[in-house]
C-alpha atoms as a PDB file:
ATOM      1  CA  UNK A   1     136.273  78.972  64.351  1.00  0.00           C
ATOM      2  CA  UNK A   2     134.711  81.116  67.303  1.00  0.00           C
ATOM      3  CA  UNK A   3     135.178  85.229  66.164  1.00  0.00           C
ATOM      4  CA  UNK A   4     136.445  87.385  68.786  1.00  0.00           C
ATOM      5  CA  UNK A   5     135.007  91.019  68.622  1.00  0.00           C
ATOM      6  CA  UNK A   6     137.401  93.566  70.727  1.00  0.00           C
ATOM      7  CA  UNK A   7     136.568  96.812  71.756  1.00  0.00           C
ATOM      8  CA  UNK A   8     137.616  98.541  68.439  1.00  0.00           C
ATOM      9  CA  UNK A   9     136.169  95.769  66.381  1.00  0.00           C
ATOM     10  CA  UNK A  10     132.920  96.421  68.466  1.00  0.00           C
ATOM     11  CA  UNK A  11     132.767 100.006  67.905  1.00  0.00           C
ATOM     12  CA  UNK A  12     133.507  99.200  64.266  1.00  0.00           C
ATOM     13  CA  UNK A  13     131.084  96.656  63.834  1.00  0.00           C
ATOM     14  CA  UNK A  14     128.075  99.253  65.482  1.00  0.00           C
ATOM     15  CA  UNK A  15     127.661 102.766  64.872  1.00  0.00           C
ATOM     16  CA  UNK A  16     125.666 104.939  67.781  1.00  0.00           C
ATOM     17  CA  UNK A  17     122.699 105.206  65.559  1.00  0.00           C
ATOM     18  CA  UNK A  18     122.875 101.536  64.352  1.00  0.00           C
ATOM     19  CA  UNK A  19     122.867 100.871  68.086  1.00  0.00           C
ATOM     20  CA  UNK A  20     120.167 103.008  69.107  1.00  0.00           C
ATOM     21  CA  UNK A  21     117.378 101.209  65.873  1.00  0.00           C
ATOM     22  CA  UNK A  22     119.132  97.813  67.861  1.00  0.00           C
ATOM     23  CA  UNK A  23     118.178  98.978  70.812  1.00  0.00           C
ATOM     24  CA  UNK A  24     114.784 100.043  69.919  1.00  0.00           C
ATOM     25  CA  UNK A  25     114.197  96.620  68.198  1.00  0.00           C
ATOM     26  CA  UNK A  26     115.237  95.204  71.373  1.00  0.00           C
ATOM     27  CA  UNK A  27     112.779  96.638  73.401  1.00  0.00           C
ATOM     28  CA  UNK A  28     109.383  95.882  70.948  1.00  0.00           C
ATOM     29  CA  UNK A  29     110.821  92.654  70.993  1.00  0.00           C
ATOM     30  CA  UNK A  30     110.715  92.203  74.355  1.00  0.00           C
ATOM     31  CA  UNK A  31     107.416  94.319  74.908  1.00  0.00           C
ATOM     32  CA  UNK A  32     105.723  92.025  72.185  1.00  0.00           C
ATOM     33  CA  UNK A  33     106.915  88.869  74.298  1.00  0.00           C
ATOM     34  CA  UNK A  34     109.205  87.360  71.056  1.00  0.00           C
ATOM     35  CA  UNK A  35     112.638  87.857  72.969  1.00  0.00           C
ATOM     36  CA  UNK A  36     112.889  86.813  76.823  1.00  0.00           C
ATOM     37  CA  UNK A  37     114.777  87.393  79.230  1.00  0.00           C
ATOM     38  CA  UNK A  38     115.488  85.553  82.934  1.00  0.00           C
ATOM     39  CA  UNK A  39     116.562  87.691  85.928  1.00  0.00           C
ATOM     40  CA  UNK A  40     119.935  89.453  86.026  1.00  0.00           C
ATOM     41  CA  UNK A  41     122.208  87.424  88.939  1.00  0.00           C
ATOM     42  CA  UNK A  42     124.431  89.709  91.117  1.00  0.00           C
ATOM     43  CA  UNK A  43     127.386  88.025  92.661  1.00  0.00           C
ATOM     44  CA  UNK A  44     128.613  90.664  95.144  1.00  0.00           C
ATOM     45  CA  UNK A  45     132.305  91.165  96.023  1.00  0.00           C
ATOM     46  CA  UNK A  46     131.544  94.188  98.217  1.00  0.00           C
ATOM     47  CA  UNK A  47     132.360  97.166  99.093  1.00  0.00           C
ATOM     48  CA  UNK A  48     134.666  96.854  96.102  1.00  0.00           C
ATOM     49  CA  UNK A  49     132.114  96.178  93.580  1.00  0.00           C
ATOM     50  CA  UNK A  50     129.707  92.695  92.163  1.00  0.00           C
ATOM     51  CA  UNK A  51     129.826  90.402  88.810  1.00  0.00           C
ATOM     52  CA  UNK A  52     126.622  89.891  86.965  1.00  0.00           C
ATOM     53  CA  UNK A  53     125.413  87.172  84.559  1.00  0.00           C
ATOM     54  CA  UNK A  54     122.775  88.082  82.408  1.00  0.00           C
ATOM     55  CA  UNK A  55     121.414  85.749  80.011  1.00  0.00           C
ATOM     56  CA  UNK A  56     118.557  86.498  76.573  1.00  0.00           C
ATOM     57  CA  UNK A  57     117.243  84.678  74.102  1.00  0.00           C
ATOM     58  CA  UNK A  58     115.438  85.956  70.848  1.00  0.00           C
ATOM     59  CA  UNK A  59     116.055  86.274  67.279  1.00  0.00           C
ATOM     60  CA  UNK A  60     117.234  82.435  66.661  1.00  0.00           C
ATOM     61  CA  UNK A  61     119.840  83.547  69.279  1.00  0.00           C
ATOM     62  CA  UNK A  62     120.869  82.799  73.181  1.00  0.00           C
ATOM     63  CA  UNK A  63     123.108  85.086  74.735  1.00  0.00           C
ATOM     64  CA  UNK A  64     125.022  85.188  77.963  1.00  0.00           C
ATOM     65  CA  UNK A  65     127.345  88.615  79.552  1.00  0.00           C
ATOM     66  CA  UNK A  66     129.341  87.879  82.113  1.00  0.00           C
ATOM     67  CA  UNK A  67     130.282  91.497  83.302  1.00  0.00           C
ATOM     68  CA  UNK A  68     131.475  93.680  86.047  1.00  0.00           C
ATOM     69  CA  UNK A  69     130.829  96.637  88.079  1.00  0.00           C
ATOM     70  CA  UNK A  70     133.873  97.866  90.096  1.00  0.00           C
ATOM     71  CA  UNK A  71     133.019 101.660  90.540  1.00  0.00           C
ATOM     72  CA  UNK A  72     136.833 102.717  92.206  1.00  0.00           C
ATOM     73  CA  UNK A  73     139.211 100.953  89.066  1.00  0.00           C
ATOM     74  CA  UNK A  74     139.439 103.537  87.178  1.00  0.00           C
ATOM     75  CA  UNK A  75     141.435 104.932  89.996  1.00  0.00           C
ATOM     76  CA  UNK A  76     143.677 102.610  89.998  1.00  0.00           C
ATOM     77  CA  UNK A  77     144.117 102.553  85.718  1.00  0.00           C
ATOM     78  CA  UNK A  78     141.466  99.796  85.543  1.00  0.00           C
ATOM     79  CA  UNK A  79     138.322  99.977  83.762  1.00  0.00           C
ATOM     80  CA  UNK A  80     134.788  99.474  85.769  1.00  0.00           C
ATOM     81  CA  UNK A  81     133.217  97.758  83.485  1.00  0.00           C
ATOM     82  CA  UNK A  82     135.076  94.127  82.420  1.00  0.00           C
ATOM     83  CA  UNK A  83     134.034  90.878  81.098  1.00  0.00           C
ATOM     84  CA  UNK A  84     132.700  88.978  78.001  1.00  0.00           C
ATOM     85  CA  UNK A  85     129.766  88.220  75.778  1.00  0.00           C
ATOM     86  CA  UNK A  86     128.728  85.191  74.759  1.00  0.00           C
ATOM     87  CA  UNK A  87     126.372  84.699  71.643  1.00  0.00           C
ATOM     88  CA  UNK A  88     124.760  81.234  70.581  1.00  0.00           C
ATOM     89  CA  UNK A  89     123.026  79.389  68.195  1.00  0.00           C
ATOM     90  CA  UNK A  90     120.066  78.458  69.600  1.00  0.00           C
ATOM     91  CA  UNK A  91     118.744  76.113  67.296  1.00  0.00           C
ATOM     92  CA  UNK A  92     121.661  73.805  68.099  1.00  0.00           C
ATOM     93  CA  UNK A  93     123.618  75.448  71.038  1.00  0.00           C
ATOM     94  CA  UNK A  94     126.988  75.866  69.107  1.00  0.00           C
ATOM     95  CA  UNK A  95     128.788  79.331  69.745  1.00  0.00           C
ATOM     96  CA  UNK A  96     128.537  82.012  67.240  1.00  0.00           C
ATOM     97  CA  UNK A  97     130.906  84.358  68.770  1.00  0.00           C
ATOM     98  CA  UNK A  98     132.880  86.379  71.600  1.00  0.00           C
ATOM     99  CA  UNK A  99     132.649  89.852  72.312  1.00  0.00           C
ATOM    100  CA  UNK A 100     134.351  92.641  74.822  1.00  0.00           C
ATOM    101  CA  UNK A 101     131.480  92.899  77.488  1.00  0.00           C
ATOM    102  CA  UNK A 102     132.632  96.460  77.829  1.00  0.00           C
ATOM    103  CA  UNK A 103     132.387  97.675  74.311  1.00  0.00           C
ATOM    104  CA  UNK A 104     129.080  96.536  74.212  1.00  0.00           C
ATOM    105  CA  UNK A 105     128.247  97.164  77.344  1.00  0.00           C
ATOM    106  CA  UNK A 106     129.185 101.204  76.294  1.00  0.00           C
ATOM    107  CA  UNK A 107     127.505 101.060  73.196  1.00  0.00           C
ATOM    108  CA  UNK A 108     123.712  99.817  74.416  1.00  0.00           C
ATOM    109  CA  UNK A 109     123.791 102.149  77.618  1.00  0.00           C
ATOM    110  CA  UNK A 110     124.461 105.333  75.280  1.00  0.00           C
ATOM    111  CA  UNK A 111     121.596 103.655  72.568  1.00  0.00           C
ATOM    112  CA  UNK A 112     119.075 103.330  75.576  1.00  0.00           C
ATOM    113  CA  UNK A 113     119.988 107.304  77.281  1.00  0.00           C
ATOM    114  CA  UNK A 114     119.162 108.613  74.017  1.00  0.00           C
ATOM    115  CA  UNK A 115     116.341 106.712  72.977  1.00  0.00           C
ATOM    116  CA  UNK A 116     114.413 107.010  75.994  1.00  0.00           C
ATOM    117  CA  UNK A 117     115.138 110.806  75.648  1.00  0.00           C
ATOM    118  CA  UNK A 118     114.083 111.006  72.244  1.00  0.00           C
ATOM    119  CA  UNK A 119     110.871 109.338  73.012  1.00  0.00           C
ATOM    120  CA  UNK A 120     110.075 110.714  76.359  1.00  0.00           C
ATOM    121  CA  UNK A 121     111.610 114.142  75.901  1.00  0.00           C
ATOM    122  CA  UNK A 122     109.451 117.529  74.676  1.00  0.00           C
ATOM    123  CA  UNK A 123     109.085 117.191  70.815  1.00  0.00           C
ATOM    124  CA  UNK A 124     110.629 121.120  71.330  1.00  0.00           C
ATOM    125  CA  UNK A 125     113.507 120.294  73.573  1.00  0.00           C
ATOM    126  CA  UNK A 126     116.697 122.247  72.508  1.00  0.00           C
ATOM    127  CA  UNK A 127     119.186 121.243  75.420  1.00  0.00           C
ATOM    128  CA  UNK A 128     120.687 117.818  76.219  1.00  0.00           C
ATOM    129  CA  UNK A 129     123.659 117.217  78.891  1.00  0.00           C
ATOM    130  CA  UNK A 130     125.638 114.198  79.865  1.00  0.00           C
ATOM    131  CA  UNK A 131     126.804 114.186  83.669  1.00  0.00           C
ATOM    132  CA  UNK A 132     129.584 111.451  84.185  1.00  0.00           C
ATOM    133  CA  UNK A 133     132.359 111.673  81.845  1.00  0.00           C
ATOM    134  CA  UNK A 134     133.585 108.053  82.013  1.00  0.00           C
ATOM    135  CA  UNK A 135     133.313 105.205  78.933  1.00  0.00           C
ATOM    136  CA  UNK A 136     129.858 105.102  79.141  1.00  0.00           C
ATOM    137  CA  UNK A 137     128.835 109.076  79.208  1.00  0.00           C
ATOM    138  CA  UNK A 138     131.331 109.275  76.629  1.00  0.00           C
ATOM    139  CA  UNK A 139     129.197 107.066  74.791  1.00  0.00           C
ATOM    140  CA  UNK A 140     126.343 108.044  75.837  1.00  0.00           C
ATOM    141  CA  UNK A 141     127.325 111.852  74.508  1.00  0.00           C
ATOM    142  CA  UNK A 142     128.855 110.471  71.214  1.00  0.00           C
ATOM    143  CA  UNK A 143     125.137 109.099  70.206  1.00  0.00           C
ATOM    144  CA  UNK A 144     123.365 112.330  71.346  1.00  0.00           C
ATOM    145  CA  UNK A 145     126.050 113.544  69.259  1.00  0.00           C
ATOM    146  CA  UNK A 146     125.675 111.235  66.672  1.00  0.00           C
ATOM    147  CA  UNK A 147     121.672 111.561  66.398  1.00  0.00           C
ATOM    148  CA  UNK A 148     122.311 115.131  65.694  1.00  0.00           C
ATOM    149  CA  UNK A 149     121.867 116.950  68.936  1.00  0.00           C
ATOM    150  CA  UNK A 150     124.442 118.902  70.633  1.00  0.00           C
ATOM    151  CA  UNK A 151     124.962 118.030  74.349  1.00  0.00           C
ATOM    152  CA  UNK A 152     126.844 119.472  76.932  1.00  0.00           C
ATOM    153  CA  UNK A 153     129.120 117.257  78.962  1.00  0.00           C
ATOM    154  CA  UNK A 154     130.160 117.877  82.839  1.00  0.00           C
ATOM    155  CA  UNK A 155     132.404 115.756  85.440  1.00  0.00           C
ATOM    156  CA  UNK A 156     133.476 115.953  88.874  1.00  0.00           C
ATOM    157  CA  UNK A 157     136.888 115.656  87.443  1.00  0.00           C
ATOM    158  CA  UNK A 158     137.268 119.099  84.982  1.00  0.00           C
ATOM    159  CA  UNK A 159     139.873 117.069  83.151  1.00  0.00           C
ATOM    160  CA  UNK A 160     138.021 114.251  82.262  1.00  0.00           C
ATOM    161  CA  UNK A 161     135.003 116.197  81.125  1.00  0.00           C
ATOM    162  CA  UNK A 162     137.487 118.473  79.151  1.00  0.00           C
ATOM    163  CA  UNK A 163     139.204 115.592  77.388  1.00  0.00           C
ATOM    164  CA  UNK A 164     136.258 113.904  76.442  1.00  0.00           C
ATOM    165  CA  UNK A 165     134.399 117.278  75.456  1.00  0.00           C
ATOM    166  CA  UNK A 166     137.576 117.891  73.050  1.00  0.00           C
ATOM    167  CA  UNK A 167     137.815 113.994  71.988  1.00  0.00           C
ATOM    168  CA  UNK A 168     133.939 114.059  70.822  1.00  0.00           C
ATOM    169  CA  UNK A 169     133.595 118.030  69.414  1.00  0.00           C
ATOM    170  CA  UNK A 170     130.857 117.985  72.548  1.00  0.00           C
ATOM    171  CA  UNK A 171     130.444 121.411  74.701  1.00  0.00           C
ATOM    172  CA  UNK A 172     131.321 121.534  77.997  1.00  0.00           C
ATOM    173  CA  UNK A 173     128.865 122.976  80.884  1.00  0.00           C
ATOM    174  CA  UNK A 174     130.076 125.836  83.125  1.00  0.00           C
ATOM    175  CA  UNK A 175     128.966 124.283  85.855  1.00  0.00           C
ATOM    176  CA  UNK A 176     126.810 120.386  87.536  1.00  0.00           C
ATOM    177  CA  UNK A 177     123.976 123.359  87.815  1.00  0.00           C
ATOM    178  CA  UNK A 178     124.083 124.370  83.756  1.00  0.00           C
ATOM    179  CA  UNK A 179     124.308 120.575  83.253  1.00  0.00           C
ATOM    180  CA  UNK A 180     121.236 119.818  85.102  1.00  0.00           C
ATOM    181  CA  UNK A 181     119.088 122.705  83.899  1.00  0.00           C
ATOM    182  CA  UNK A 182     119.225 121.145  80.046  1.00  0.00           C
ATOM    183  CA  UNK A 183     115.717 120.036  78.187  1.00  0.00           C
ATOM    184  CA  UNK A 184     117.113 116.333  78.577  1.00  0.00           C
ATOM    185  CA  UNK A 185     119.454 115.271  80.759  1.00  0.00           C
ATOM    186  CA  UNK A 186     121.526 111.382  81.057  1.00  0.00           C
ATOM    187  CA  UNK A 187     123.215 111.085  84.478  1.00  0.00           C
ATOM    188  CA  UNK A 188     125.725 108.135  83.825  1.00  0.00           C
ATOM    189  CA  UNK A 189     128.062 108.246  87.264  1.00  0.00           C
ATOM    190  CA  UNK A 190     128.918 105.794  89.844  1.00  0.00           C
ATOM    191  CA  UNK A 191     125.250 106.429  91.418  1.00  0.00           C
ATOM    192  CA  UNK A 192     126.955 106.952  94.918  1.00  0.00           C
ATOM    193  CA  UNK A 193     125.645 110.501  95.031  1.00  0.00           C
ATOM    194  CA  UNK A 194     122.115 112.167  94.812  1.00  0.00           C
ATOM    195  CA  UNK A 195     122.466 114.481  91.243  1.00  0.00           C
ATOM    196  CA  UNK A 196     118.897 115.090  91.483  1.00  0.00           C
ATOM    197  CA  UNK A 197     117.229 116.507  94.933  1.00  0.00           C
ATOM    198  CA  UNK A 198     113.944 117.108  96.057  1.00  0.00           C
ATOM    199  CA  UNK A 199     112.124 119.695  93.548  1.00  0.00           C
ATOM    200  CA  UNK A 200     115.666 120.351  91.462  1.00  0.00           C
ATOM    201  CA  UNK A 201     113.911 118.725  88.214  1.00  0.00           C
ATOM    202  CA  UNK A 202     111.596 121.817  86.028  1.00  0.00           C
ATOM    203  CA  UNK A 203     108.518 121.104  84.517  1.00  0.00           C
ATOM    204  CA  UNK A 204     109.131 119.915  80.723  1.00  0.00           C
ATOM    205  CA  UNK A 205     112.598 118.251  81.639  1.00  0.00           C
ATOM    206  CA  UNK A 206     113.389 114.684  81.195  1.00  0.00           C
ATOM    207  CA  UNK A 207     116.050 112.800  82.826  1.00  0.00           C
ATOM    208  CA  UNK A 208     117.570 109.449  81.973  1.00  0.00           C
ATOM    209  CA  UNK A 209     119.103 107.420  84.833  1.00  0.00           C
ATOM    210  CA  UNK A 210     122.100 105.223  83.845  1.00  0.00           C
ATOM    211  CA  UNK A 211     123.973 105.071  86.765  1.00  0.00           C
ATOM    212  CA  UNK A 212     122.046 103.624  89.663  1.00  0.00           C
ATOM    213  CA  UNK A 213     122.410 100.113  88.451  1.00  0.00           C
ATOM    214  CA  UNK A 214     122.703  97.795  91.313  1.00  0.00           C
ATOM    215  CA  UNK A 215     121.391  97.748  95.161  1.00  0.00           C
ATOM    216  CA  UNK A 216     122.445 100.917  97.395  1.00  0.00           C
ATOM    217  CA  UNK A 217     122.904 103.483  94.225  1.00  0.00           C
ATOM    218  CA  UNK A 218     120.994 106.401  93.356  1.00  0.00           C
ATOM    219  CA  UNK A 219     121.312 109.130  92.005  1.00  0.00           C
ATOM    220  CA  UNK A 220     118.157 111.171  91.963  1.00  0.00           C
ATOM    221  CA  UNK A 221     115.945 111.615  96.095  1.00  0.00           C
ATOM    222  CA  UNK A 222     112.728 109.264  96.335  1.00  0.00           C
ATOM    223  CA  UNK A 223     110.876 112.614  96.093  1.00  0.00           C
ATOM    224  CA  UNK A 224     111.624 113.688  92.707  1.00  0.00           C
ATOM    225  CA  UNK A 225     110.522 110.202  91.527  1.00  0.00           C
ATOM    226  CA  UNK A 226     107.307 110.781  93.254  1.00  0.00           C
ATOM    227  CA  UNK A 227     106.722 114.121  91.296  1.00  0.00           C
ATOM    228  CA  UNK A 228     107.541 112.665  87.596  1.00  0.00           C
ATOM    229  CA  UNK A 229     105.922 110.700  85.409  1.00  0.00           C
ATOM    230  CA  UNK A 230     108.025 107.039  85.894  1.00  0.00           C
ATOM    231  CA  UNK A 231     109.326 104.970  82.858  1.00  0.00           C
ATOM    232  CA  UNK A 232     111.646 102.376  82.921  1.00  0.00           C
ATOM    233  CA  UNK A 233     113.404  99.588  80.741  1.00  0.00           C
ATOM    234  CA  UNK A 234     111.917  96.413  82.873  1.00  0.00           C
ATOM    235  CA  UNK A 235     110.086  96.812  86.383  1.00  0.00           C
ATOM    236  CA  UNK A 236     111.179  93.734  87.914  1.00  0.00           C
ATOM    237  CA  UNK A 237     114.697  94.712  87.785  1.00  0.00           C
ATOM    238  CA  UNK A 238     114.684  98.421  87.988  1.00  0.00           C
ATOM    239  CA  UNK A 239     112.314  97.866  90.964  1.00  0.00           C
ATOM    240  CA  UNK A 240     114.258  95.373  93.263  1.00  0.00           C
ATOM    241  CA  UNK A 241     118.085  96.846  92.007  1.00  0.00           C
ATOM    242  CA  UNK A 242     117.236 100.321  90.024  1.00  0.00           C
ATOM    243  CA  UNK A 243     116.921 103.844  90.612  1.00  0.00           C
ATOM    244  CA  UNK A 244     113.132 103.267  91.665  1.00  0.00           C
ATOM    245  CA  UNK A 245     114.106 100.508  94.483  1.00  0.00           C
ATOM    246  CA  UNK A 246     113.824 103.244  96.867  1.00  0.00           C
ATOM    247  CA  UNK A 247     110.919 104.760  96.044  1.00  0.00           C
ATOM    248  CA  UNK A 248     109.353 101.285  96.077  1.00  0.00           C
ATOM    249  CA  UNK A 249     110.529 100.589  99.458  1.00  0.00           C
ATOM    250  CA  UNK A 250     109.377 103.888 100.754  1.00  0.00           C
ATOM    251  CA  UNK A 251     106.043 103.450  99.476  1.00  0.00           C
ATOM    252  CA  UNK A 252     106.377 106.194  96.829  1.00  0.00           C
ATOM    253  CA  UNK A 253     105.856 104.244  93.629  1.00  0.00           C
ATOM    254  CA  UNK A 254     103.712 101.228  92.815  1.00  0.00           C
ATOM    255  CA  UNK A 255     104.494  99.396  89.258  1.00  0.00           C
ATOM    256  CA  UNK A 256     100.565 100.646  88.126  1.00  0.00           C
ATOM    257  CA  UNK A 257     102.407 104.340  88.177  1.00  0.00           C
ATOM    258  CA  UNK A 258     105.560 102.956  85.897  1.00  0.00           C
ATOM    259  CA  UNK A 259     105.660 102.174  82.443  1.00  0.00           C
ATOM    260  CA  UNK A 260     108.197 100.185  80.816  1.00  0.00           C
ATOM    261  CA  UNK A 261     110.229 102.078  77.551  1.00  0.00           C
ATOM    262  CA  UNK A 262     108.957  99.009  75.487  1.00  0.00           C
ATOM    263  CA  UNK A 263     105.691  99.362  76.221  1.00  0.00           C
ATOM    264  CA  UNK A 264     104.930 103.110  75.182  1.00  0.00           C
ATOM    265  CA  UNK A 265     106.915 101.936  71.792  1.00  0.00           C
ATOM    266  CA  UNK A 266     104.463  99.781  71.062  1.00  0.00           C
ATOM    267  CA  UNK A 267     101.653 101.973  72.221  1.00  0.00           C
ATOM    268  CA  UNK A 268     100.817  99.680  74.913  1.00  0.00           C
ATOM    269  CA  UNK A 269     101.445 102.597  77.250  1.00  0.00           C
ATOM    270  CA  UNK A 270     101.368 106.089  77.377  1.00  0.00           C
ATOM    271  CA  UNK A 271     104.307 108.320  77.258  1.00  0.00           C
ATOM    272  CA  UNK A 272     104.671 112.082  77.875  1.00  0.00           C
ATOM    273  CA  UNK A 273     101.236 113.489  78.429  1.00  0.00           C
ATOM    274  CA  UNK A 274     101.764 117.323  78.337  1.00  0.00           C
ATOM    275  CA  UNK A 275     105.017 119.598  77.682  1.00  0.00           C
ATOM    276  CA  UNK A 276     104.754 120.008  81.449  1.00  0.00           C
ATOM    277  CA  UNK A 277     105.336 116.937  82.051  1.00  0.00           C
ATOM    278  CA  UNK A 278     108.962 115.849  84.305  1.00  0.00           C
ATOM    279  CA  UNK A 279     109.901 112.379  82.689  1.00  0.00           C
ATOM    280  CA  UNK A 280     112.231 109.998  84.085  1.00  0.00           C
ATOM    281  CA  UNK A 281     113.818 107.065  83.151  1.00  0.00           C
ATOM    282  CA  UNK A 282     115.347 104.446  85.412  1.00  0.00           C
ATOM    283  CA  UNK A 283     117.592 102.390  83.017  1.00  0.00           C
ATOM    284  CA  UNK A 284     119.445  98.853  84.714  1.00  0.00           C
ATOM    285  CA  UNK A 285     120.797  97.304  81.818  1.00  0.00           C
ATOM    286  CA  UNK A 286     118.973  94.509  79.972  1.00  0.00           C
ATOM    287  CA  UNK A 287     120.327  91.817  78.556  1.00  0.00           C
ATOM    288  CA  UNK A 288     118.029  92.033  75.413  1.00  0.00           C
ATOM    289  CA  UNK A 289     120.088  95.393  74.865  1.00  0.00           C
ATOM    290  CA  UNK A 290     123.378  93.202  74.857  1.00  0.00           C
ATOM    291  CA  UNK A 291     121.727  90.671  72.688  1.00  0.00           C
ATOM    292  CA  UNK A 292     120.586  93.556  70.082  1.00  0.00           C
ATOM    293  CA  UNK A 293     124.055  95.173  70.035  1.00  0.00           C
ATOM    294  CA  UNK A 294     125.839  91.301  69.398  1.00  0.00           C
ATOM    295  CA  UNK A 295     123.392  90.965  66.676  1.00  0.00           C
ATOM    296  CA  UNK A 296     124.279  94.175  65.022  1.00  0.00           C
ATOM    297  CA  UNK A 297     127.609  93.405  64.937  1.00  0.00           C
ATOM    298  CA  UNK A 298     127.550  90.140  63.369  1.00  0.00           C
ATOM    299  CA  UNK A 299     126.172  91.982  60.742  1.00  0.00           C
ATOM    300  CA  UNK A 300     129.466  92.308  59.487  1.00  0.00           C
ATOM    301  CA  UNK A 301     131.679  90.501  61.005  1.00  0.00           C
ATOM    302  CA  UNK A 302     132.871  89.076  57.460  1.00  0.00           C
ATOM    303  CA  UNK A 303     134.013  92.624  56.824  1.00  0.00           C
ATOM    304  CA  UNK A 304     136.182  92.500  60.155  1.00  0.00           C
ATOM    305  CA  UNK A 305     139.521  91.459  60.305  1.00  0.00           C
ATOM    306  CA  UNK A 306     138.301  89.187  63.208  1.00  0.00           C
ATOM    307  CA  UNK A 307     140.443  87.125  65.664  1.00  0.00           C
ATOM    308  CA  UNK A 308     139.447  83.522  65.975  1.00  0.00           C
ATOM    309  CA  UNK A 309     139.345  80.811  68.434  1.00  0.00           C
ATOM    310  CA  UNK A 310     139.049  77.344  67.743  1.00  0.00           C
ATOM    311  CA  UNK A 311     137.571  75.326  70.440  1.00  0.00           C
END
C-alpha cells in the first residue's frame, strides 16, 4: 500500500523550520556530491505556462516531481502550481509514496528564501519583507515567521496581501517601496515584472529571488546583478533558466563570480564579505529540495491518517 500525502497532510507532516534544517541538509548533500541530481526538463505549453520533470536521488532514495507552472490560474480559481511527487526505493525501485507537488513545492521554496537570507543576510539585519502574496510568499512569510523574524508582506492585489497578512499575524508594508527597502527581502511573484531596477538595491541588503524560475522571467535588471555579490542554489540551472540567464547572456556574470548556497555551507565558498555587501540569491527550484521535504515527511507518516493506494 502506496501512502498518499495531500496538501494538509504535507503541511502536517513538515513544519517551516523542519523544512528549512531539510533544506539545508539538502544542499551539503548536494555540495558534498552524496545526493545528485540530472537536469530539470521543461515541456512548454506557452504563452499559458510549461510542465517540468525533475528527478533526485540521495539518501537510499529516487525521487521524481512532475509539476506545473501556469502563472494566469489563479485568475481563473486554479492554482499555478499542480502536480505530484513521486518517492522511491532505490535499492529495489518499489514506490514509497505520493505526495501533492504543490504542498511541497510551497514548503521547500519558503525553506530555501529564508535560509539563503539567514546565511547571506547582515548578522544585524532587523527588516525582512515578502513581495508576492500567493501560496508560495505565503509560505515563504510563514517560515520567516516561523524562524522568529517578523516580515512585512506586500501584493499588487491589497486584498490578497491583507488576507494573508491577517491569516499569518504578518505586517503589512505601506507601500512595493517600504517592501523593498527591508534588511532582507524574498520576491516570490510571477517574475513577469522587474521588482528590482538599476541601483534600487542599498548597500547591506540581501535579496532572495524565487520567482524568475523558467526562461523569459525576471524580476530584478541585469545591472543590479552586476553590482551584488551573486549566489545561487545550482549554476547550471539558474544560469540557462534563472534570474542570472540574462546577465549571462549579456555578458554581465561569469559562473567564477557565482557561488552556489551549498557551497558557502560547507565553506567551500565564501559568503557575505562585509556589512556593505548587496547579496543576491537566484533560487530555480531543485529537486534535491523536493527530495529533502518528501523525506521529512515520511518521518511520520505512521502518525498520519494517510490515504492509500494499492497498485
Amino acid at each position: 500500500m502506496i501512502p498518499v500525502f495531500s496538501v494538509r497532510h504535507v503541511e502536517a507532516a513538515v513544519s517551516p523550520e523542519r523544512a528549512v534544517e531539510a533544506v539545508r541538509e539538502a544542499f551539503v548533500a548536494y555540495a558534498r556530491g552524496e545526493w545528485s541530481m540530472p537536469p530539470k526538463v521543461y515541456v512548454p505549453a506557452y504563452p499559458a505556462g510549461d510542465f517540468r520533470a525533475m528527478p533526485a536521488i540521495g539518501a537510499g532514495h529516487a525521487l521524481l516531481k512532475w509539476v506545473t507552472s501556469f502563472p494566469g490560474n489563479p485568475a481563473r480559481g486554479l492554482p499555478t502550481v499542480t502536480g505530484l511527487v513521486l518517492l522511491s526505493d532505490a535499492s529495489d525501485g518499489s514506490l514509497r509514496a505520493a505526495l501533492d507537488a504543490g504542498a511541497v513545492t510551497a514548503l521547500r521554496t519558503g525553506a530555501a528564501a529564508v535560509l539563503a537570507a539567514e546565511t547571506l543576510g547582515r548578522r544585524d539585519a532587523e527588516t525582512a519583507s515578502v513581495i508576492g502574496a500567493g501560496v508560495n510568499g505565503r509560505a515563504t512569510a510563514k517560515t520567516f515567521l516561523a524562524r522568529g523574524r517578523t516580515v512585512m508582506l506586500w501584493d499588487i492585489d491589497e486584498q490578497r496581501a491583507r488576507a494573508a497578512a491577517h491569516e499569518l499575524g504578518a505586517g503589512m508594508a505601506r507601500s512595493r517601496e517600504e517592501a523593498l527597502a527591508a534588511d532582507l527581502i524574498a520576491t516570490v511573484t510571477p517574475g513577469h515584472e522587474i521588482l528590482l531596477p538599476e541601483r534600487s538595491l542599498q548597500p547591506g541588503q540581501h535579496v532572495s529571488l524565487m520567482g524568475a524560475d523558467g526562461p523569459g522571467k525576471a524580476e530584478i535588471a541585469v545591472g543590479e546583478v552586476a553590482r551584488a555579490r551573486v549566489f545561487c542554489d545550482d549554476w547550471e540551472q539558474a544560469s540557462h533558466n534563472g534570474e542570472l540567464a540574462h546577465a549571462v547572456e549579456a555578458g554581465a556574470i561569469t559562473q567564477d563570480e557565482a557561488n552556489e548556497l551549498g557551497a558557502v555551507l560547507v565553506g567551500q565558498a565564501p559568503g557575505r564579505q562585509s556589512p556593505g555587501d548587496i547579496t543576491i540569491f537566484d533560487s530555480t527550484g531543485l529537486a534535491i529540495q523536493d527530495l529533502a521535504i518528501a523525506l521529512a515527511a515520511m518521518e511520520r507518516a505512521d502518525e498520519l491518517d494517510l490515504p492509500t493506494l494499492d497498485l
